[in-house]
N, C-alpha and C. Protein backbone atom coordinates (compact mmCIF):
# COMPACT_ATOMS: atom_id res chain seq x y z
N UNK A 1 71.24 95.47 93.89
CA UNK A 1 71.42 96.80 93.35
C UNK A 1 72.21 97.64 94.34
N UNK A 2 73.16 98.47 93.50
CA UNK A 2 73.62 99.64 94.44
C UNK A 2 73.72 101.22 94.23
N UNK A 3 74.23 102.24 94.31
CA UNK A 3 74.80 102.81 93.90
C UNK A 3 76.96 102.67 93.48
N UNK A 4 77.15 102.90 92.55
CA UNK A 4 78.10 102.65 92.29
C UNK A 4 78.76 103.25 90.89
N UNK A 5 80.59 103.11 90.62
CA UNK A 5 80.74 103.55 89.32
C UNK A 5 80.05 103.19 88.41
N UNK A 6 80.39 103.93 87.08
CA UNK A 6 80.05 103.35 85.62
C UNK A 6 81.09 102.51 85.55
N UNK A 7 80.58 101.32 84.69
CA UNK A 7 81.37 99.93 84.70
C UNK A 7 81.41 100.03 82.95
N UNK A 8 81.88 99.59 82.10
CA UNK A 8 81.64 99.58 80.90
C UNK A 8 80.67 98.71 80.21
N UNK A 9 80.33 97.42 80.76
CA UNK A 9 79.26 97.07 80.53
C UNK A 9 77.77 97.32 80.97
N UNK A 10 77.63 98.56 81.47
CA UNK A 10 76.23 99.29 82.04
C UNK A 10 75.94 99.16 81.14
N UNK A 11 74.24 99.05 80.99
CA UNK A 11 73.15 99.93 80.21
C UNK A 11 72.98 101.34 80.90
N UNK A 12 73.22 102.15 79.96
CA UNK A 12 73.06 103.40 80.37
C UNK A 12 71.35 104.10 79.36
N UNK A 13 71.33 104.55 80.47
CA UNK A 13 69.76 105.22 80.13
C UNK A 13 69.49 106.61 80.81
N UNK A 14 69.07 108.12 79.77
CA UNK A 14 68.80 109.25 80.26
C UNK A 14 67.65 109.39 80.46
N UNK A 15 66.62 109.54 81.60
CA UNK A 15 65.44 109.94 81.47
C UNK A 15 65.39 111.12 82.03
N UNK A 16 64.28 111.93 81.80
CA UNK A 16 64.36 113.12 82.27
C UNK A 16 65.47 113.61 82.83
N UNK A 17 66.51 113.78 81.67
CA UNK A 17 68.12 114.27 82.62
C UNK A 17 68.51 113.69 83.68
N UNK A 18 68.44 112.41 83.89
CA UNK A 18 69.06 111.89 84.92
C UNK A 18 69.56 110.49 84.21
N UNK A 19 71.02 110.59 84.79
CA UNK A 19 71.72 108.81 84.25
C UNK A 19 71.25 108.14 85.03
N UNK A 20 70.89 106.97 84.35
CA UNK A 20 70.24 105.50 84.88
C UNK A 20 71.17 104.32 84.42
N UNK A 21 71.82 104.01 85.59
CA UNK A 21 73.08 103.22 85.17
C UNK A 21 72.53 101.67 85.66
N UNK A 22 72.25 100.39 85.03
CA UNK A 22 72.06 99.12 85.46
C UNK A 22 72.77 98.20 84.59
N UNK A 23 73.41 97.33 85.67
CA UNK A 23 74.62 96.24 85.72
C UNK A 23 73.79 95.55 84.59
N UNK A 24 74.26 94.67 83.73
CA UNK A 24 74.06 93.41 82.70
C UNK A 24 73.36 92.38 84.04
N UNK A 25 73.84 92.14 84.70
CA UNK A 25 73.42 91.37 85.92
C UNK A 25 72.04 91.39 86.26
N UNK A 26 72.03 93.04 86.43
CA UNK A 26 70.51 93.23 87.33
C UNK A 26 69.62 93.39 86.23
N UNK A 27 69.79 93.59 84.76
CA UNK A 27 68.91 94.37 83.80
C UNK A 27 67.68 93.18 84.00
N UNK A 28 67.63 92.24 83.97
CA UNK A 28 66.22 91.84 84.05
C UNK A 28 65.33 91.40 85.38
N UNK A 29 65.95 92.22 86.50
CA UNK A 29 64.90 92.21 87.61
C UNK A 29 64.60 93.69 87.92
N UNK A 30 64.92 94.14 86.70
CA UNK A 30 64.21 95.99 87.09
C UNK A 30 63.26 96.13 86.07
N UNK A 31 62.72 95.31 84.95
CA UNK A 31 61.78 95.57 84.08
C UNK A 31 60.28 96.65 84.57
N UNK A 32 60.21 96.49 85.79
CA UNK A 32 58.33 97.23 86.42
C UNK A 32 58.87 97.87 87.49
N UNK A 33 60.25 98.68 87.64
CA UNK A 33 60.36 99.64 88.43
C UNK A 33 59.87 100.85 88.23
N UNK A 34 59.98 101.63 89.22
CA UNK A 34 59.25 102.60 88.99
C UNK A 34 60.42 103.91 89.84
N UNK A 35 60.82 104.99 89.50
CA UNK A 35 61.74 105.96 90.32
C UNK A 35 61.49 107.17 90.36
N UNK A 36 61.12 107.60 91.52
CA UNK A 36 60.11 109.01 91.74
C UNK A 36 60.80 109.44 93.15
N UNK A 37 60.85 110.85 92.88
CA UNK A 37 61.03 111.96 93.75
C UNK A 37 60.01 112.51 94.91
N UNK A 38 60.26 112.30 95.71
CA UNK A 38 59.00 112.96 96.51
C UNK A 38 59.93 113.57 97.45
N UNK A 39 59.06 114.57 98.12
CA UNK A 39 58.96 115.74 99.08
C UNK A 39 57.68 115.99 99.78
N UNK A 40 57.39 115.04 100.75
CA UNK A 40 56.51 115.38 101.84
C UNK A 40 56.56 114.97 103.22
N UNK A 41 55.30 114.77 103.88
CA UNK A 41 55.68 114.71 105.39
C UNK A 41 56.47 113.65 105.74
N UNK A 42 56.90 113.00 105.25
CA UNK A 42 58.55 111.72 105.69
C UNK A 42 59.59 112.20 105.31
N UNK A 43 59.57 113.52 104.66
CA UNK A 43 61.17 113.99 103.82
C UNK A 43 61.20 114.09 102.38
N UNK A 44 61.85 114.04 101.59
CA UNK A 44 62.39 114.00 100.51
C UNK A 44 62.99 113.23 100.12
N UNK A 45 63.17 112.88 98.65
CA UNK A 45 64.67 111.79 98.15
C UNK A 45 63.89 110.92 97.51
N UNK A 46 64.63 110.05 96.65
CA UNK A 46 64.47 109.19 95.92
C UNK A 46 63.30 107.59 96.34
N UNK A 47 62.54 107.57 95.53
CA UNK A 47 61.61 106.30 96.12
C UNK A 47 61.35 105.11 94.85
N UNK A 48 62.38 104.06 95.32
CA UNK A 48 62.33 103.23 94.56
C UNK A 48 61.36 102.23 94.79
N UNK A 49 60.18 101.60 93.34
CA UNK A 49 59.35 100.83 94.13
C UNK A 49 59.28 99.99 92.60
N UNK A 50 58.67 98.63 93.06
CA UNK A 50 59.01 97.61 92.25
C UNK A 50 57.36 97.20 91.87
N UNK A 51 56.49 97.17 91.30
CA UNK A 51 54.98 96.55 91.00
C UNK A 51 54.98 95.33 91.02
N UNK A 52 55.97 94.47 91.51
CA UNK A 52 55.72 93.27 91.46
C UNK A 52 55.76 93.14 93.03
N UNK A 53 56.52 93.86 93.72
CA UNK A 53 56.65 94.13 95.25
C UNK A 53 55.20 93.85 96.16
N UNK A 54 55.16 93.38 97.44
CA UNK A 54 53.80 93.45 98.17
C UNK A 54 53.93 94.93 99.30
């Protein structure tokens, strides 16, 4: 995974006003992600986490 352009074969997905752009490639190892915002004592920013992850 990266950040990167829109490619034309993305799945594109809006959730709560935000584009969610994933490659044909990656679409089936993101099924039990999870993408949350936090703001506390480590900082802020984006926290990507996977439930299949240890």
């Amino acid at each position: 995974m990266a950040l990167d352009e829109s490619k034309e074969k993305d799945n594109k997905y809006q959730i709560n006003g935000i584009d969610i752009l994933i490659s044909e490639q990656d679409k089936n190892s993101v099924n039990d992600f999870n993408i949350d915002f936090v703001d506390d004592y480590r900082g802020k920013g984006l926290v990507i986490q996977s439930a299949g992850a240890c």
